[in-house]
Protein backbone atom coordinates (compact mmCIF):
# COMPACT_ATOMS: atom_id res chain seq x y z
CA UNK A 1 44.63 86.65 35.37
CA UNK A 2 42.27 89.20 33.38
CA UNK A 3 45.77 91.22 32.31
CA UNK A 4 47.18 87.76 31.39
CA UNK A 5 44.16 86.96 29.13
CA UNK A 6 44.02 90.46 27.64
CA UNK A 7 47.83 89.68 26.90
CA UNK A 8 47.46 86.92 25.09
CA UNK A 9 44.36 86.89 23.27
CA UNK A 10 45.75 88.98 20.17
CA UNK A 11 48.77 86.17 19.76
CA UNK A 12 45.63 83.85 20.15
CA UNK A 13 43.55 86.08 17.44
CA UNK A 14 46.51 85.73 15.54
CA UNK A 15 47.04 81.92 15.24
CA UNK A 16 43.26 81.42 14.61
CA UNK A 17 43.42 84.04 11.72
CA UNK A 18 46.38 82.55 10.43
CA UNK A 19 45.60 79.11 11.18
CA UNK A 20 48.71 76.43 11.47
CA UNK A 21 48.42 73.00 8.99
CA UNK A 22 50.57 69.90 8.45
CA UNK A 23 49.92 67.75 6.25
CA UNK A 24 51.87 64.61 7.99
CA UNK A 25 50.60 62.43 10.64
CA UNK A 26 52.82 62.32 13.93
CA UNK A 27 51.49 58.61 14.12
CA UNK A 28 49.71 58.80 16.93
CA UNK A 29 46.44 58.78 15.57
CA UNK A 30 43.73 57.22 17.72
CA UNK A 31 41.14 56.94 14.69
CA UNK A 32 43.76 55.59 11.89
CA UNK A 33 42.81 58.00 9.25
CA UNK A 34 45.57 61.36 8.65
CA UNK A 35 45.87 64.27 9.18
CA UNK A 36 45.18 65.80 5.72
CA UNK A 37 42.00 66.63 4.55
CA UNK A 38 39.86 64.30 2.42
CA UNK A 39 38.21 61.05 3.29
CA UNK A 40 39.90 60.43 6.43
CA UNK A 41 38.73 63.23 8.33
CA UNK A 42 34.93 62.53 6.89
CA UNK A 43 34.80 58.92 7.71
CA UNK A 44 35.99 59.60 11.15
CA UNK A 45 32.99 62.18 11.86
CA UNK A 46 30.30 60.23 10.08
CA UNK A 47 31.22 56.79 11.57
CA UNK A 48 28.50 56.79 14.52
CA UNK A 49 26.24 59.49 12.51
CA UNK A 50 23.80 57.44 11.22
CA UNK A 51 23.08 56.34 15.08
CA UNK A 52 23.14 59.73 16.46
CA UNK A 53 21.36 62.82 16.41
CA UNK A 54 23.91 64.17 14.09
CA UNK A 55 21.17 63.61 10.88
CA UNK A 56 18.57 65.61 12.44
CA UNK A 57 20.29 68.63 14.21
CA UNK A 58 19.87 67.00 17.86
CA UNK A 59 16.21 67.23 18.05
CA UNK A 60 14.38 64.09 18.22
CA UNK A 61 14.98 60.49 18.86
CA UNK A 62 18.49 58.65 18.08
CA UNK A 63 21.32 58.26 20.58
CA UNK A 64 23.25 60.92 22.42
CA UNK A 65 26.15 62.05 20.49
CA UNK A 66 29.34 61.48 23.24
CA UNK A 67 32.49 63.29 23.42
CA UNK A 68 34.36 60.20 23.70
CA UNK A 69 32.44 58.04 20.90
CA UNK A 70 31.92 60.64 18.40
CA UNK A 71 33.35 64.13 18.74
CA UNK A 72 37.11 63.22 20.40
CA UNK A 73 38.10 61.10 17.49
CA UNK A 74 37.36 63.89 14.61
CA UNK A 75 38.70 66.49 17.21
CA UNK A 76 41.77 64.26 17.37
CA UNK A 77 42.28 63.51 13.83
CA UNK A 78 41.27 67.23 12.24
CA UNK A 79 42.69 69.57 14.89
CA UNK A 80 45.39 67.63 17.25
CA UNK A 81 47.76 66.15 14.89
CA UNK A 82 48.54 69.06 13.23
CA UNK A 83 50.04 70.53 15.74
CA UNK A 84 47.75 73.30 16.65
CA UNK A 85 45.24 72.12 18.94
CA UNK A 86 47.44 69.38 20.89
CA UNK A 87 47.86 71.22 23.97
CA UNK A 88 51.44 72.72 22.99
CA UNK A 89 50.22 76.05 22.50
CA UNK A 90 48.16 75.69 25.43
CA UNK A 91 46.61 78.03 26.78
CA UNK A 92 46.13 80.74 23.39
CA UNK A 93 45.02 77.64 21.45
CA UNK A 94 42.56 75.31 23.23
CA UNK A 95 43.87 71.79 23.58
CA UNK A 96 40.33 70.28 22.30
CA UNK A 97 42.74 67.59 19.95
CA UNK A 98 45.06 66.52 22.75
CA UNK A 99 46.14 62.72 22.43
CA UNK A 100 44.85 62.50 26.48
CA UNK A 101 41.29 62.54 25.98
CA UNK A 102 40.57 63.77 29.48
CA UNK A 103 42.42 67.22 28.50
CA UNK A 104 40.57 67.16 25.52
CA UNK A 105 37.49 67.09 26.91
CA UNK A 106 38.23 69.46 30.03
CA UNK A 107 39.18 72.28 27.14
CA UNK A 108 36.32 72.09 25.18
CA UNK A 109 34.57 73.33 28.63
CA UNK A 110 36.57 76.20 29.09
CA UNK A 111 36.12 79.46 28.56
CA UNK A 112 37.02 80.98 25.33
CA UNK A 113 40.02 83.26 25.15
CA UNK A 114 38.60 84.71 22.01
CA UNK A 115 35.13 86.57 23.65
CA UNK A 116 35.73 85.45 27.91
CA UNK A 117 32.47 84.20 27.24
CA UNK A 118 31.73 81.29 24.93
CA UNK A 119 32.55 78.00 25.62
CA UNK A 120 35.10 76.35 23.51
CA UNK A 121 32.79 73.72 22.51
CA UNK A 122 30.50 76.44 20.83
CA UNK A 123 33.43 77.64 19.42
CA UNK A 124 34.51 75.02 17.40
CA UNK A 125 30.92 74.40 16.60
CA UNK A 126 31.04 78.27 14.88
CA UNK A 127 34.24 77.96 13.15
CA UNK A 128 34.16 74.25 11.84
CA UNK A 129 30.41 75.84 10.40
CA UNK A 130 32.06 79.19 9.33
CA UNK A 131 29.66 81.10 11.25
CA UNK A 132 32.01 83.30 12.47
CA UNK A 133 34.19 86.81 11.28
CA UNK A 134 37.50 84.54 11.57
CA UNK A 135 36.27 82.21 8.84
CA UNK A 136 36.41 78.42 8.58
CA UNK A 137 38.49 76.15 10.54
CA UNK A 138 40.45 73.40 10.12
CA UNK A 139 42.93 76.16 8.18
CA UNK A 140 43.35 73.53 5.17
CA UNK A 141 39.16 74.04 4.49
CA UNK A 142 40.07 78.10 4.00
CA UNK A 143 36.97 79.83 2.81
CA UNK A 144 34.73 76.79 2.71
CA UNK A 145 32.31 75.97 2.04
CA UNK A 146 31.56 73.21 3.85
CA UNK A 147 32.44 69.80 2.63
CA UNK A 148 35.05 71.53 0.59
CA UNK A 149 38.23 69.93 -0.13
CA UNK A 150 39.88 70.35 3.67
CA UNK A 151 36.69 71.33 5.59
CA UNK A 152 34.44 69.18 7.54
CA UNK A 153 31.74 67.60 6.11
CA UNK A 154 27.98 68.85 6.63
CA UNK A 155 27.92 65.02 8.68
CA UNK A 156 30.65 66.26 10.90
CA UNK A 157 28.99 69.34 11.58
CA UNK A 158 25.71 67.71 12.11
CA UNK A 159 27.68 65.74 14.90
CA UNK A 160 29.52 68.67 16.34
CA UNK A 161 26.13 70.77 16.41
CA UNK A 162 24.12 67.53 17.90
CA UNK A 163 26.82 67.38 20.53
CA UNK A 164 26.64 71.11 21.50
CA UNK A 165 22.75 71.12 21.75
CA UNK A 166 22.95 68.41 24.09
CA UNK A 167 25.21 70.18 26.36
CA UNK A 168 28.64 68.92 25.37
CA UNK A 169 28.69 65.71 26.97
CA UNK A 170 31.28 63.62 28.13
């Protein structure tokens, strides 16, 4: 398995680094925003912010920031309909945007190909921020900053990093 993973994590270097866009929906989008950039993507993150700990960074009081309520649908919208992180180029890309929610969630708890040692979840966390040598992702946001034209919002963020602080929850 080890010689399998050191196989494939430079083809799954590569597709991070070069990213993979489409700027069409494939319909199936569970929040009814698109797949582009823009508004869409930032009304689907900020939606339950306001009653979440997505404001304050996770610390304090608020609700719990879910992986089904909050985090699937901007997963879904900003990296599973554009083909990269669906589950089709499963296992180099993590399937964290697959239309099966279940999937979704289970990849977001592996193992990162990247370093064998972070968590997905942290991992989107660290590129949706930037915080990390392979830049900002989704690849439409390219060098940030963000809330950018293409990137996440800081909301989004805020609900992505409230999410990981509490553990990743289902």
């Amino acid at each position: 398995m080890s010689r399998l993973v050191k196989m494939l994590a430079p083809l799954a270097i590569a597709a991070l680094w070069f990213g993979c866009s489409d700027d069409s929906s494939d319909g199936d989008d569970t929040t009814g925003g698109t797949s582009s950039g823009g508004s869409a993507g930032t009304n689907a993150g900020t939606a339950n912010a306001g009653t979440s700990n997505a404001g304050n960074g996770g610390t304090g009081g608020g609700d719990a920031v879910s992986f089904a309520t909050d985090v699937y649908p901007l997963l879904r919208m900003r990296c599973g309909l554009s083909g990269c992180h669906d589950g089709s180029s499963a296992p180099v890309l993590p399937a964290h945007g697959a239309a099966d929610e279940a999937v979704a969630y289970e990849a977001t708890q592996d193992i990162s190909m990247i370093d064998n040692m972070t968590p997905v979840y942290r991992r989107i966390l660290l590129r949706a921020s930037g915080a990390t040598d392979f830049g900002f992702m989704p690849p439409d946001c390219g060098e940030g900053p963000i809330g950018a034209e293409g990137c996440l919002s800081q909301a989004e963020v805020d609900l992505i990093q409230a999410w990981v602080e509490q553990g990743a929850p289902p």
